[in-house]
Protein backbone atom coordinates (compact mmCIF):
# COMPACT_ATOMS: atom_id res chain seq x y z
CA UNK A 1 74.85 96.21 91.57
CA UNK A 2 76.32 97.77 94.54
CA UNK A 3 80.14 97.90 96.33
CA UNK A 4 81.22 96.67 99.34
CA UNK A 5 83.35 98.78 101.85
CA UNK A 6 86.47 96.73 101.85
CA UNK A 7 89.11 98.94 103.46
CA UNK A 8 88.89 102.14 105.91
CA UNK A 9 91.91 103.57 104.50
CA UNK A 10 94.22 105.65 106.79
CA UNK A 11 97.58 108.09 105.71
CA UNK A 12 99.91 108.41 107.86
CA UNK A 13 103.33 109.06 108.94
CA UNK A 14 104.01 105.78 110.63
CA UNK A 15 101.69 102.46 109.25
CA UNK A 16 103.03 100.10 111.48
CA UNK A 17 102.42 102.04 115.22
CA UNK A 18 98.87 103.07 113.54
CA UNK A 19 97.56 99.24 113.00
CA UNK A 20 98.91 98.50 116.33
CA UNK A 21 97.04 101.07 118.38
CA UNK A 22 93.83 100.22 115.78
CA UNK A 23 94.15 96.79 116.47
CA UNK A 24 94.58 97.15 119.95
CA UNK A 25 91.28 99.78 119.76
CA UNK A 26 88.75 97.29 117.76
CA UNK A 27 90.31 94.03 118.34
CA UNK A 28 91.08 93.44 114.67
CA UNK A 29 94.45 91.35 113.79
CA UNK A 30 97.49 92.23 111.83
CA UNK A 31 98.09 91.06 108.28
CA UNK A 32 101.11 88.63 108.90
CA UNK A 33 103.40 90.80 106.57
CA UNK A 34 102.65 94.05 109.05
CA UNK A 35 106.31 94.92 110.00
CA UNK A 36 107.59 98.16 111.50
CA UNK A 37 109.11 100.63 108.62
CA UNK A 38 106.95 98.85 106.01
CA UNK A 39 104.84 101.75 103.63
CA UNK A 40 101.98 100.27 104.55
CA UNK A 41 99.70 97.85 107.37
CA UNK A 42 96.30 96.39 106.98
CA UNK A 43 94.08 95.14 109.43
CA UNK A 44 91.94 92.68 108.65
CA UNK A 45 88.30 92.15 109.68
CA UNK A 46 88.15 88.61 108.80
CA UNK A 47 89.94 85.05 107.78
CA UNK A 48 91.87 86.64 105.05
CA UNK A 49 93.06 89.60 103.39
CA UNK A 50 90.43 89.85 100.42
CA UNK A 51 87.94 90.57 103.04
CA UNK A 52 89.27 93.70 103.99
CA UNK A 53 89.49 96.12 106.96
CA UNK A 54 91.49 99.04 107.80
CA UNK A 55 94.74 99.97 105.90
CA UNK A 56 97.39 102.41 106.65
CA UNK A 57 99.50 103.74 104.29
CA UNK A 58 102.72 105.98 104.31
CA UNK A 59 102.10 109.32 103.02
CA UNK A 60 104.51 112.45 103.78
CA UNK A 61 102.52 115.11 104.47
CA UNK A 62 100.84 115.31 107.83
CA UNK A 63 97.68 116.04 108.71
CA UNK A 64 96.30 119.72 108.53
CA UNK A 65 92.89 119.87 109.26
CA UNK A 66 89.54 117.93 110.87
CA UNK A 67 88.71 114.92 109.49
CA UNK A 68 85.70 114.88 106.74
CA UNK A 69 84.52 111.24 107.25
CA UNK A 70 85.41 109.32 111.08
CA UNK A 71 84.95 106.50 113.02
CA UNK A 72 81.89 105.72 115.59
CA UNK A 73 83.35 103.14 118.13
CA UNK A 74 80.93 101.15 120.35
CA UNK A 75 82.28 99.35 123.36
CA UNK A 76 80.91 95.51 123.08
CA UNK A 77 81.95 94.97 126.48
CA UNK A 78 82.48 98.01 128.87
CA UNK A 79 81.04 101.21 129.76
CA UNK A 80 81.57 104.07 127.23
CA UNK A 81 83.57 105.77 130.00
CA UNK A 82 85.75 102.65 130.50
CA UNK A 83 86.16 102.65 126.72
CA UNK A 84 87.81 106.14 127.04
CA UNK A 85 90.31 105.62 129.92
CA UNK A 86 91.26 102.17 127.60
CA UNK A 87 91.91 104.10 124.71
CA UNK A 88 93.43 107.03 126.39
CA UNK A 89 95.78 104.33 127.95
CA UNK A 90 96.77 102.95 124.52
CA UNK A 91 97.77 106.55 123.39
CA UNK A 92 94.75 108.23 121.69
CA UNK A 93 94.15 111.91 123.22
CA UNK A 94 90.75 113.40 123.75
CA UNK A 95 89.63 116.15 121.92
CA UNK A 96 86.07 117.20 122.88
CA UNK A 97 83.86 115.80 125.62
CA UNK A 98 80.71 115.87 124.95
CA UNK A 99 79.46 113.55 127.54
CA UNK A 100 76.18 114.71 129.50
CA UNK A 101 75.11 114.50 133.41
CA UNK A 102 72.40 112.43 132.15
CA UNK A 103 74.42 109.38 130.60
CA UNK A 104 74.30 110.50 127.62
CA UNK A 105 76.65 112.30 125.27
CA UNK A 106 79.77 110.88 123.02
CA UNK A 107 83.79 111.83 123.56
CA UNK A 108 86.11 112.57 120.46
CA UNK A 109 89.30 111.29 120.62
CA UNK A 110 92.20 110.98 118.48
CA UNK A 111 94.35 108.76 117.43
CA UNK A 112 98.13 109.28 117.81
CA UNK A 113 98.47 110.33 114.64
CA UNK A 114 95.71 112.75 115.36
CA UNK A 115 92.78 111.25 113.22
CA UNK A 116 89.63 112.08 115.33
CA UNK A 117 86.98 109.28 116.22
CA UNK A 118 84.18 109.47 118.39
CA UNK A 119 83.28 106.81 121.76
CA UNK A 120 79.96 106.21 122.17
CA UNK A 121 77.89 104.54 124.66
CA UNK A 122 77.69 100.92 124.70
CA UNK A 123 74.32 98.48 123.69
CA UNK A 124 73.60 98.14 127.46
CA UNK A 125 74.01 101.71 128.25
CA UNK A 126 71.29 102.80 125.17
CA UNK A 127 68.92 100.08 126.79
CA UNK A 128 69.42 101.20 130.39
């Protein structure tokens, strides 16, 4: 037997401004009970809750150092570079370019919480 992956958990200070920016970032939808002030948001990847997705949960500490485990995103429908002005629109910050004359080359960004995540190039962009 194996598991399944069925939440990306996230702490945080603030659940509710989290799962927005997230949902806004991969196009996932809010739980119905997501509410601002609530201890915790999900996200959900499909039809219903039991099939999981992204969480975030309340926690008071903030956060201190790198993360150990982050997200690759992969735009389905822009450039990589597009991706990056989206997301820095939406709030995230960017944290280390390493984007290459050549094409190639990710970004690391954070989140507004400050969670770092890499942008990668798109499907089109690897087959150019």
């Amino acid at each position: 037997m194996t598991s399944r992956v069925r939440w990306i958990d996230f702490d945080c200070a603030d659940p509710f401004t989290m799962a927005t920016f997230w949902a806004e970032a991969t196009g996932m939808r809010h739980d119905p009970d997501n509410k601002p002030g609530e201890p915790e948001c999900a996200l959900l990847s499909g039809a219903e809750i039991a099939e999981g997705g992204m969480l975030f949960q309340r926690v008071p500490e903030g956060k201190t150092a790198k993360n150990r485990v982050h997200l690759d995103l992969q735009p389905t429908d822009r450039t990589r570079d597009e991706e990056i002005d989206r997301l820095l629109a939406l709030g995230a910050a960017l944290v280390d370019d390493q984007r290459r004359p050549d094409g190639t080359g990710w970004a690391v960004l954070a989140d507004p919480e400050g969670n770092e995540f890499c942008v990668e190039r798109s499907a089109a962009e690897h087959s150019a």
